[in-house]
Protein backbone atom coordinates (compact mmCIF):
# COMPACT_ATOMS: atom_id res chain seq x y z
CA UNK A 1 82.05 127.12 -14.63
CA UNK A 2 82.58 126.05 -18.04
CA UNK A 3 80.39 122.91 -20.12
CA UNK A 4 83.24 120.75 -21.33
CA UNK A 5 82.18 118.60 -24.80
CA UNK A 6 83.92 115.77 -26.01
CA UNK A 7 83.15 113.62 -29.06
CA UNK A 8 85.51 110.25 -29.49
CA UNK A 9 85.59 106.95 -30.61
CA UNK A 10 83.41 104.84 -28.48
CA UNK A 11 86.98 102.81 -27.40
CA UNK A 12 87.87 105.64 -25.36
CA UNK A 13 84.91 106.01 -23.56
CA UNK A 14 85.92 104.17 -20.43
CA UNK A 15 89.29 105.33 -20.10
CA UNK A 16 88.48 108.86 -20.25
CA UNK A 17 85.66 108.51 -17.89
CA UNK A 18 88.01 106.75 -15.51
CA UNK A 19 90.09 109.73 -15.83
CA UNK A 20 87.35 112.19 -15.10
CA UNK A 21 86.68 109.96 -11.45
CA UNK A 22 90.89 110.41 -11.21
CA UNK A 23 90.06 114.73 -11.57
CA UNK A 24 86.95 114.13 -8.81
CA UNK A 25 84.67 114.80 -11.98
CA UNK A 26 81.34 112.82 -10.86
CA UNK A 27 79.06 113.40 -13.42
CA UNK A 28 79.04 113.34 -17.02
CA UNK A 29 76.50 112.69 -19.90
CA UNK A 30 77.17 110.24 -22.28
CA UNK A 31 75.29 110.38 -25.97
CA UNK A 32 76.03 108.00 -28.63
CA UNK A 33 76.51 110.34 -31.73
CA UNK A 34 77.24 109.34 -35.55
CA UNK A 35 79.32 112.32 -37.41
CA UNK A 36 77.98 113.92 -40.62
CA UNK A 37 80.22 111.84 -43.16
CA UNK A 38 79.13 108.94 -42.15
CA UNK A 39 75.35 109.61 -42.34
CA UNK A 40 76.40 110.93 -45.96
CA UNK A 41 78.36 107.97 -46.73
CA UNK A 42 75.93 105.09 -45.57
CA UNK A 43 72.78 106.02 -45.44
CA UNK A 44 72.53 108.46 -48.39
CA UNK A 45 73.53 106.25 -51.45
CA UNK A 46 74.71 109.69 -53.65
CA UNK A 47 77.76 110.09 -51.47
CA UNK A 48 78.33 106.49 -51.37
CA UNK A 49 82.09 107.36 -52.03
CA UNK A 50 82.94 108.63 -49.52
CA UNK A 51 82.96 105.81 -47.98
CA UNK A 52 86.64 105.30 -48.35
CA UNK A 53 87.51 108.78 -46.87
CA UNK A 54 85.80 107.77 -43.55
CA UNK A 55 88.33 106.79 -41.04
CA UNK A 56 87.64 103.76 -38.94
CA UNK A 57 85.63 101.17 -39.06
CA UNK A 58 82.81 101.91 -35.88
CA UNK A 59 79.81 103.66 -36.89
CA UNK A 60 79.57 105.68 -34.00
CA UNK A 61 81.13 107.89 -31.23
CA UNK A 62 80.72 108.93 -27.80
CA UNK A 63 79.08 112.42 -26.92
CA UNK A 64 80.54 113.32 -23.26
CA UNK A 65 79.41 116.52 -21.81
CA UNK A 66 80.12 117.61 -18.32
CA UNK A 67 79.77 121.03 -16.42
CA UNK A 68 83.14 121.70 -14.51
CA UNK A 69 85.10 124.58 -12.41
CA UNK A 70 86.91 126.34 -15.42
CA UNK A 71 90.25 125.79 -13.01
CA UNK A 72 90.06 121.98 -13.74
CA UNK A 73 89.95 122.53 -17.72
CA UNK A 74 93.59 122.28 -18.40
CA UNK A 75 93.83 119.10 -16.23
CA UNK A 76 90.57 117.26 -18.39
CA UNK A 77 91.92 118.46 -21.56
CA UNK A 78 95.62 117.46 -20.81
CA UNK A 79 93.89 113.50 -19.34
CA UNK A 80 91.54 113.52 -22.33
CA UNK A 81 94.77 114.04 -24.75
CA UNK A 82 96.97 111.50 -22.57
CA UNK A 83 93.80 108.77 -23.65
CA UNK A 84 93.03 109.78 -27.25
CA UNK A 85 96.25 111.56 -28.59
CA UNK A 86 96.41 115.29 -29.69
CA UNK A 87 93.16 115.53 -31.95
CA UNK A 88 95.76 116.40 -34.52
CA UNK A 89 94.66 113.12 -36.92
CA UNK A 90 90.93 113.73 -38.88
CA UNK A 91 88.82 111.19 -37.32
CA UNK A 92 90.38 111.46 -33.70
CA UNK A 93 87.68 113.53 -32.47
CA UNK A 94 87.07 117.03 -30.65
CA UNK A 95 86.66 119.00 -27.34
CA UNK A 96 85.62 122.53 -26.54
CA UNK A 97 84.35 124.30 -23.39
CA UNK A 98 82.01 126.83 -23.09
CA UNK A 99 81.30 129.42 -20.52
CA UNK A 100 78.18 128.60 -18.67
CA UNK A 101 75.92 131.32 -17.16
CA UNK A 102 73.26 129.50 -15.46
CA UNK A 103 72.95 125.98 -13.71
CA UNK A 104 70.61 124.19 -11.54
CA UNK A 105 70.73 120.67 -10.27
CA UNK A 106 74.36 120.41 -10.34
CA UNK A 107 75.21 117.62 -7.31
CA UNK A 108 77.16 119.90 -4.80
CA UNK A 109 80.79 118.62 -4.32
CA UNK A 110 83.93 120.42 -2.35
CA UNK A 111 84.87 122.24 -5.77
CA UNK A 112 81.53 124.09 -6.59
């Protein structure tokens, strides 16, 4: 099992979680999230400037976390990049895994 974490633009958010139903992914945790540049360039008038550099013009992004069979995370990462593009463009967002070692309360389903 592996803890899959996404961070995008909040106008993804529905198509990848549509996806995720597609890959018999049920449940997910969604956190609205604001990146470090933007806290820097809004709220702390110093680094005001950087304004400018910030790509986009939404405030925040979407947070998606999800604990999956580590089999299905070429398939999520492959849907996530058919939705959002490569994550090659700053701004675009990112998405990792991790290995998980310990989980409890995880709804059972025919994969787990």
């Amino acid at each position: 099992m592996v803890c899959f974490f996404l961070v995008i633009k909040e106008d993804f958010l529905e198509e990848v979680l549509e996806a995720f139903l597609e890959l018999d992914i049920r449940g997910a945790t969604v956190i609205d999230s604001v990146g470090m540049g933007r806290i820097l360039a809004y709220e702390i008038p110093i680094f005001a400037g950087l304004r400018s550099m910030i790509p986009g013009n939404r405030p925040y992004n979407k947070t998606v976390f999800t604990i999956i069979p580590e089999e299905k995370l070429p398939l999520v990462t492959k849907a996530v990049e058919q939705v959002c593009g490569d994550f090659s463009e700053p701004g675009t967002g990112i998405m990792f895994a991790l290995p998980v070692v310990f989980v409890k309360g995880l709804a059972k389903t025919p994969l787990m």
